[in-house]
C-alpha atoms as a PDB file:
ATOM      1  CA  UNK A   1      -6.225  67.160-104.089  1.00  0.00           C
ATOM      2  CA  UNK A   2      -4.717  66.648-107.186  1.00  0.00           C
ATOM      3  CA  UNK A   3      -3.729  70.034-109.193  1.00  0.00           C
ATOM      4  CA  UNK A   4      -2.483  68.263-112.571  1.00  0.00           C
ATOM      5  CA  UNK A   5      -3.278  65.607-115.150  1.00  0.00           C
ATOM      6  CA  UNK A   6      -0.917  64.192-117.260  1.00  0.00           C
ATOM      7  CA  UNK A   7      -0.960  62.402-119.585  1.00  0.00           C
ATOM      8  CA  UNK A   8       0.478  59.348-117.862  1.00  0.00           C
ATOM      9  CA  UNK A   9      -2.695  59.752-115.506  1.00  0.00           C
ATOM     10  CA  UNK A  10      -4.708  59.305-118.351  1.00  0.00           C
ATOM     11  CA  UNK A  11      -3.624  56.490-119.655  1.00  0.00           C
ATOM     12  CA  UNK A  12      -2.925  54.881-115.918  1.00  0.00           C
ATOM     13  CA  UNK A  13      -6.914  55.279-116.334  1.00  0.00           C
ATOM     14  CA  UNK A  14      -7.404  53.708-118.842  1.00  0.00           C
ATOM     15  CA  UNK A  15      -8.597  56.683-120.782  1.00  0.00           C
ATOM     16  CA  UNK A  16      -9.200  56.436-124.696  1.00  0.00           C
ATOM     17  CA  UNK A  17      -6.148  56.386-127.057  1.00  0.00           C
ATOM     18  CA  UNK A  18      -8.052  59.592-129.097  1.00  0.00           C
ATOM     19  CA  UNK A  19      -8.610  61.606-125.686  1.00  0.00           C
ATOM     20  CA  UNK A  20      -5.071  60.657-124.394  1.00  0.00           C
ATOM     21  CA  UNK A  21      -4.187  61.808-127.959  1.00  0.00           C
ATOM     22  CA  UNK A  22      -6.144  64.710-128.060  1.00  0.00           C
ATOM     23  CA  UNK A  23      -5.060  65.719-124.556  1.00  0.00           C
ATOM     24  CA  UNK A  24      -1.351  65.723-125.838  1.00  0.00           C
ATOM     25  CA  UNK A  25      -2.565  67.641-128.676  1.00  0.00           C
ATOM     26  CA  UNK A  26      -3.593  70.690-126.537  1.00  0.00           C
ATOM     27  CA  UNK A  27      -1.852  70.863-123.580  1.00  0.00           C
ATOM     28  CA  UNK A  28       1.082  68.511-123.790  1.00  0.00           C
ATOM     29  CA  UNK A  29       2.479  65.991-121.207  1.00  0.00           C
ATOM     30  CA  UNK A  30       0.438  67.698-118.468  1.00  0.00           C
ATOM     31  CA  UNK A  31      -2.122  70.802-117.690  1.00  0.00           C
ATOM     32  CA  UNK A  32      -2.837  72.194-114.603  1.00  0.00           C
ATOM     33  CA  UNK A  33      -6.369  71.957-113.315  1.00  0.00           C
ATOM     34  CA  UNK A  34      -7.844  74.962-113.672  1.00  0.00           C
ATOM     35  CA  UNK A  35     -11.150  76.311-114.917  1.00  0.00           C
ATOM     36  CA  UNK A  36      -9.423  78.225-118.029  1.00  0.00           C
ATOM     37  CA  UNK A  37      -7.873  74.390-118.996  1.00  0.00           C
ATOM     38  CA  UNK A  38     -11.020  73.149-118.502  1.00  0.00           C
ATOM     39  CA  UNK A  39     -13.394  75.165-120.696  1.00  0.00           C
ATOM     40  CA  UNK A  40     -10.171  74.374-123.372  1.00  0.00           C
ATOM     41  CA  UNK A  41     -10.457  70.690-122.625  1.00  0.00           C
ATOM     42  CA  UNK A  42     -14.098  71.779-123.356  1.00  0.00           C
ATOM     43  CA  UNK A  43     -13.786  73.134-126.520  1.00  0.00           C
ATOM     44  CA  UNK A  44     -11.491  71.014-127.958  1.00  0.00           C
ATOM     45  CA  UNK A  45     -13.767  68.017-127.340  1.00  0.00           C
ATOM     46  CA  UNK A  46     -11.634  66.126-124.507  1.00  0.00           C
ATOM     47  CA  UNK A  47     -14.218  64.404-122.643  1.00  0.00           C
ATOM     48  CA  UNK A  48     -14.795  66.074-119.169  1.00  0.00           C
ATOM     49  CA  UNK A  49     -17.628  63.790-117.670  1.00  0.00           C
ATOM     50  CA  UNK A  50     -15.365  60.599-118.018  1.00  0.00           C
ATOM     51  CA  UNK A  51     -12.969  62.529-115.544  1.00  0.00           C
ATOM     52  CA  UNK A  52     -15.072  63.893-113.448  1.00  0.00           C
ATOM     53  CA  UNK A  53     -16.142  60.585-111.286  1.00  0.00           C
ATOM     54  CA  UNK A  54     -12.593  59.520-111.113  1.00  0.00           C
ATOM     55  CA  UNK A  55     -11.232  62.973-109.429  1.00  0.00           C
ATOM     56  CA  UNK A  56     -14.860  64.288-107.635  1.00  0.00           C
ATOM     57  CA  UNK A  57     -16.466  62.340-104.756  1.00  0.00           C
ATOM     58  CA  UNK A  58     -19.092  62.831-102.060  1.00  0.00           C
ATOM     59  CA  UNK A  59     -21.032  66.050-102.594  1.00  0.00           C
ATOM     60  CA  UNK A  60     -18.932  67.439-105.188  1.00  0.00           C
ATOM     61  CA  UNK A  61     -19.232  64.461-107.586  1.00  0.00           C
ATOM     62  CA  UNK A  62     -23.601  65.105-106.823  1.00  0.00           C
ATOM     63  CA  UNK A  63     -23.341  68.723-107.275  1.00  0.00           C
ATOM     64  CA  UNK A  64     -21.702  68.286-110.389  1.00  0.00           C
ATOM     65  CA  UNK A  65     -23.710  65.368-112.092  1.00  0.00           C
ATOM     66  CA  UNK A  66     -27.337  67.474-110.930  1.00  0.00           C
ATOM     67  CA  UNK A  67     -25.671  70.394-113.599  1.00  0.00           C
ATOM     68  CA  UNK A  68     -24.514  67.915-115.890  1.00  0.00           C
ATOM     69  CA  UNK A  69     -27.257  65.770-116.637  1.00  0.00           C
ATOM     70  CA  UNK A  70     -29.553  69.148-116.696  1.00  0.00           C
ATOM     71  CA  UNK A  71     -27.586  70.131-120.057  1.00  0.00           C
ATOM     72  CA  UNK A  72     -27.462  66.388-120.795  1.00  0.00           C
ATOM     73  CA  UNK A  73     -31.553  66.666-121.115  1.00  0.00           C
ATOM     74  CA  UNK A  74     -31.044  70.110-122.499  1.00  0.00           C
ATOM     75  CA  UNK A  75     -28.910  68.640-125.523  1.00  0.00           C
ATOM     76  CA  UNK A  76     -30.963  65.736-125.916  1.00  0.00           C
ATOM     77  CA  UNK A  77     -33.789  67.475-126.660  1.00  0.00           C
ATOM     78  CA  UNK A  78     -32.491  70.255-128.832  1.00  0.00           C
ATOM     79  CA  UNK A  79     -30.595  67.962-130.701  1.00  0.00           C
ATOM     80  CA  UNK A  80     -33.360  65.496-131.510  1.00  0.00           C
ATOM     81  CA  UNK A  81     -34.336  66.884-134.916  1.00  0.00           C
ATOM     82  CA  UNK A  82     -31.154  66.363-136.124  1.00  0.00           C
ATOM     83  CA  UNK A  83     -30.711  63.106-134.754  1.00  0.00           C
ATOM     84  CA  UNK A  84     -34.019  61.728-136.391  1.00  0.00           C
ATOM     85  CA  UNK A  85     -32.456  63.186-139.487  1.00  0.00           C
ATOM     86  CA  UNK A  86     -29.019  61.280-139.238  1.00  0.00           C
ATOM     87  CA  UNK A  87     -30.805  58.136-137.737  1.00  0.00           C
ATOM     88  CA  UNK A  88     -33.199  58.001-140.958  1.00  0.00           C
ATOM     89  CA  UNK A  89     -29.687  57.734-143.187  1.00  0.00           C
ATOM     90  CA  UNK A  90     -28.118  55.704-140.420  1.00  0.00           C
ATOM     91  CA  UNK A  91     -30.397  53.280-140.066  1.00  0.00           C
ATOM     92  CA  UNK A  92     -31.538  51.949-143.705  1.00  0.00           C
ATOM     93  CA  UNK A  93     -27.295  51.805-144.267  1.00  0.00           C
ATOM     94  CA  UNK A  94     -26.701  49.573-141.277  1.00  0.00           C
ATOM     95  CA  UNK A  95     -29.446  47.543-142.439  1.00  0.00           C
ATOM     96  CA  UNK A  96     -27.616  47.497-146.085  1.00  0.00           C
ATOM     97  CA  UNK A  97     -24.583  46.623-144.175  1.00  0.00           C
ATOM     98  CA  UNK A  98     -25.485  43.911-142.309  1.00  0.00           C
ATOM     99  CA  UNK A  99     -27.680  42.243-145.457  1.00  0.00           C
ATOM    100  CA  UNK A 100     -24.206  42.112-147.258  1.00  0.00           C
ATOM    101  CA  UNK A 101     -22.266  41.282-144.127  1.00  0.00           C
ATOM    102  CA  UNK A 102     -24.932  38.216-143.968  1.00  0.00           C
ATOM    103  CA  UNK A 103     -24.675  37.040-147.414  1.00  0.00           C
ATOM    104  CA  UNK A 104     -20.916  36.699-147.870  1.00  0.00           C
ATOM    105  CA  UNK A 105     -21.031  35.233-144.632  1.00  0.00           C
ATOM    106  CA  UNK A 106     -23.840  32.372-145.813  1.00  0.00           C
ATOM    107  CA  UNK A 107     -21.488  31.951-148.901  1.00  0.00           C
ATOM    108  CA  UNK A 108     -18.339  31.336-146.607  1.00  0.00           C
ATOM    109  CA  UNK A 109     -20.152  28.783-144.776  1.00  0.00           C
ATOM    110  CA  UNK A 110     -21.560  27.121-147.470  1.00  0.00           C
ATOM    111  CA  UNK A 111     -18.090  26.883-149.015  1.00  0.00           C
ATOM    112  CA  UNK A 112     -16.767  29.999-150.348  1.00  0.00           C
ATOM    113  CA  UNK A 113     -13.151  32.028-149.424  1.00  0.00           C
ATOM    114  CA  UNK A 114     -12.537  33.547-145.963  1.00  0.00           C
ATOM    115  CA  UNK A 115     -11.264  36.226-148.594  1.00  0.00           C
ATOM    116  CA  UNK A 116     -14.366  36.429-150.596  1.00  0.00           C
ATOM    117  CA  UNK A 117     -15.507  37.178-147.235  1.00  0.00           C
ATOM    118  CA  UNK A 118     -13.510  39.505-145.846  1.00  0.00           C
ATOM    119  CA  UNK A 119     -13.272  41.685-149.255  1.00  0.00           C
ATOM    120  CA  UNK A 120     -17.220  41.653-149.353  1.00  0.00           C
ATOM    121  CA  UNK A 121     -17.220  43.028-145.874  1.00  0.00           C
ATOM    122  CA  UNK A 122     -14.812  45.663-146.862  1.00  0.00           C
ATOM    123  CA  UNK A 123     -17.340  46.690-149.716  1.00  0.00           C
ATOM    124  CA  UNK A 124     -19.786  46.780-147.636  1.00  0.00           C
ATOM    125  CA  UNK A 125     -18.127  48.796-144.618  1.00  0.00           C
ATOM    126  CA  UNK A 126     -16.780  51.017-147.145  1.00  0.00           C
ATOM    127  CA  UNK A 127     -20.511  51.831-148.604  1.00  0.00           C
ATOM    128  CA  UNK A 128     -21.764  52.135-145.096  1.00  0.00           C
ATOM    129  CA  UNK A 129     -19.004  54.679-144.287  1.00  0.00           C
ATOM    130  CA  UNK A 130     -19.898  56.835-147.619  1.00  0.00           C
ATOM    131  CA  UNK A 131     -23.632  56.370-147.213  1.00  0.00           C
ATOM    132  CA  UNK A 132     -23.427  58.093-143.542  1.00  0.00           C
ATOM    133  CA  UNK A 133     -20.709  60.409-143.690  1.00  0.00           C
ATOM    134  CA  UNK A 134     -22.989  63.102-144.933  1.00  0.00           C
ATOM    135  CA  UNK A 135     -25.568  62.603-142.080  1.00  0.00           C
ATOM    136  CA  UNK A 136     -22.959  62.523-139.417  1.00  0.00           C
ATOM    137  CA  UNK A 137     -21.760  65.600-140.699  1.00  0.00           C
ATOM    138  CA  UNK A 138     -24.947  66.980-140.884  1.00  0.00           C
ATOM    139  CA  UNK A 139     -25.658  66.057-137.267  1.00  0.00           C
ATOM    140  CA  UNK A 140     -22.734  67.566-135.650  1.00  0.00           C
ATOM    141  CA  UNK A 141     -22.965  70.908-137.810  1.00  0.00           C
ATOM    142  CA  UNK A 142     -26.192  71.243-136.743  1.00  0.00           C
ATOM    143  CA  UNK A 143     -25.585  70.672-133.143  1.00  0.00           C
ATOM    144  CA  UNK A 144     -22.476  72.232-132.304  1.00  0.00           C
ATOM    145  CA  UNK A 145     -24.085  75.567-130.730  1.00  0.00           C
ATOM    146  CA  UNK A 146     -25.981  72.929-128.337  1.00  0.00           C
ATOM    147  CA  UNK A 147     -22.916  70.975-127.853  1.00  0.00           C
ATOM    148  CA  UNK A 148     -21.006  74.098-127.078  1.00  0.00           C
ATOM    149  CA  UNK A 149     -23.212  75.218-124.326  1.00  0.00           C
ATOM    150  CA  UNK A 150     -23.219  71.671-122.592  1.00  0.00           C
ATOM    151  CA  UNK A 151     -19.615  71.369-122.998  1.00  0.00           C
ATOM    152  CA  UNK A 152     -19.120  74.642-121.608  1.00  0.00           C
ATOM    153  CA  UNK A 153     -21.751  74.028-118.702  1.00  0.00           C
ATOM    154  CA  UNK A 154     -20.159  71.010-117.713  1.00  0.00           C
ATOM    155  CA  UNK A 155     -16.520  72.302-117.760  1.00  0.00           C
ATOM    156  CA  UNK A 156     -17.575  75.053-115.139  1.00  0.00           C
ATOM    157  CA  UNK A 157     -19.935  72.287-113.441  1.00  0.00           C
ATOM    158  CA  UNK A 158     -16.868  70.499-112.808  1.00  0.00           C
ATOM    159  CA  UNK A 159     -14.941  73.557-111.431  1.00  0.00           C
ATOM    160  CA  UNK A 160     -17.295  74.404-109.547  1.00  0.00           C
ATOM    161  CA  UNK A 161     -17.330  71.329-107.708  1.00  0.00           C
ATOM    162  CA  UNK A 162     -13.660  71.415-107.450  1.00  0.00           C
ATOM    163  CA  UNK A 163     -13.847  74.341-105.663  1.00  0.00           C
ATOM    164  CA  UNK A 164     -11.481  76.064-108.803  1.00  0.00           C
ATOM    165  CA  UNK A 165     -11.485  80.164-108.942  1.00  0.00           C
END
C-alpha cells in the first residue's frame, strides 16, 4: 500500500502540469498520505477524485465514489443558481467569439493574411477572456462554501477508504 506521493508519481501519471505544480507548491517533492495532507490537498484545490481510482480498488474505490458522487449531486445542485448566472455571460461571449473567429477565418480563405487571421483571433480571445472574467469570478465566489464542503467530504471519503486514522 503505498504511504507517499511524489511528485514524480504524479507526473509518471500523467497528472496535470497545474496539479503537479500545485502539489509542489504545498507539500514539496513528496507528502505522506495521510488524512491531515489530504483535507490540505483539499483545500488548496489539488484534485483528489483524479487520484483516487488510480490508488483505491475493489470495495474501497465503491465506498468512496457512493460518498463522492453524493456531494457531487449536493454541489450540483446548490451551485446551479450561480452557474445559470455565469452560463448567461458565458454563453452570448462564446457565441461573440466564435462569430469573429468565423469571419477572419472566411476572409483568410477567401484570400486574406494567416496574420490578419491570427491577430483577429487574438481580439477576439482577448474580448472573450474580459467579457467572462467577471462571471467566473462571480461563480466561484459564490460557490466556494459548497465547494469547501465537497472538497472536504471527499478528502475524508478517500481516507476513509484507505483505511487512514
Amino acid at each position: 500500500m503505498m504511504k507517499t506521493i511524489t511528485m514524480q508519481y504524479l507526473k509518471d501519471q500523467q497528472a496535470c502540469p497545474e496539479q503537479v505544480e500545485l502539489f509542489a507548491e504545498i507539500f514539496g517533492l513528496r507528502a505522506e498520505l495521510s488524512r491531515e495532507n489530504l483535507l490540505k490537498a483539499a483545500l488548496a484545490n489539488l484534485n483528489i477524485s483524479w487520484l483516487a481510482p488510480r490508488l483505491l480498488t475493489g470495495p474501497e474505490l465503491g465506498k468512496y465514489n457512493k460518498l463522492v458522487r453524493d456531494a457531487d449531486i449536493t454541489f450540483a445542485i446548490d451551485s446551479m443558481p450561480a452557474t445559470l448566472v455565469r452560463e448567461a455571460i458565458v454563453a452570448p461571449a462564446w457565441l461573440a467569439f466564435e462569430a469573429s473567429r468565423k469571419a477572419a477565418y472566411e476572409a483568410f480563405i477567401a484570400g486574406g493574411s494567416c496574420d490578419a487571421y491570427d491577430e483577429t483571433v487574438k481580439l477576439a480571445e482577448r474580448a472573450y477572456n474580459e467579457a467572462v472574467a467577471p462571471a467566473h469570478q462571480f461563480f466561484n465566489e459564490t460557490v466556494a462554501p459548497a465547494r469547501l464542503i465537497r472538497d472536504t467530504i471527499t478528502a475524508n471519503a478517500f481516507a476513509d477508504a484507505w483505511g487512514l486514522p
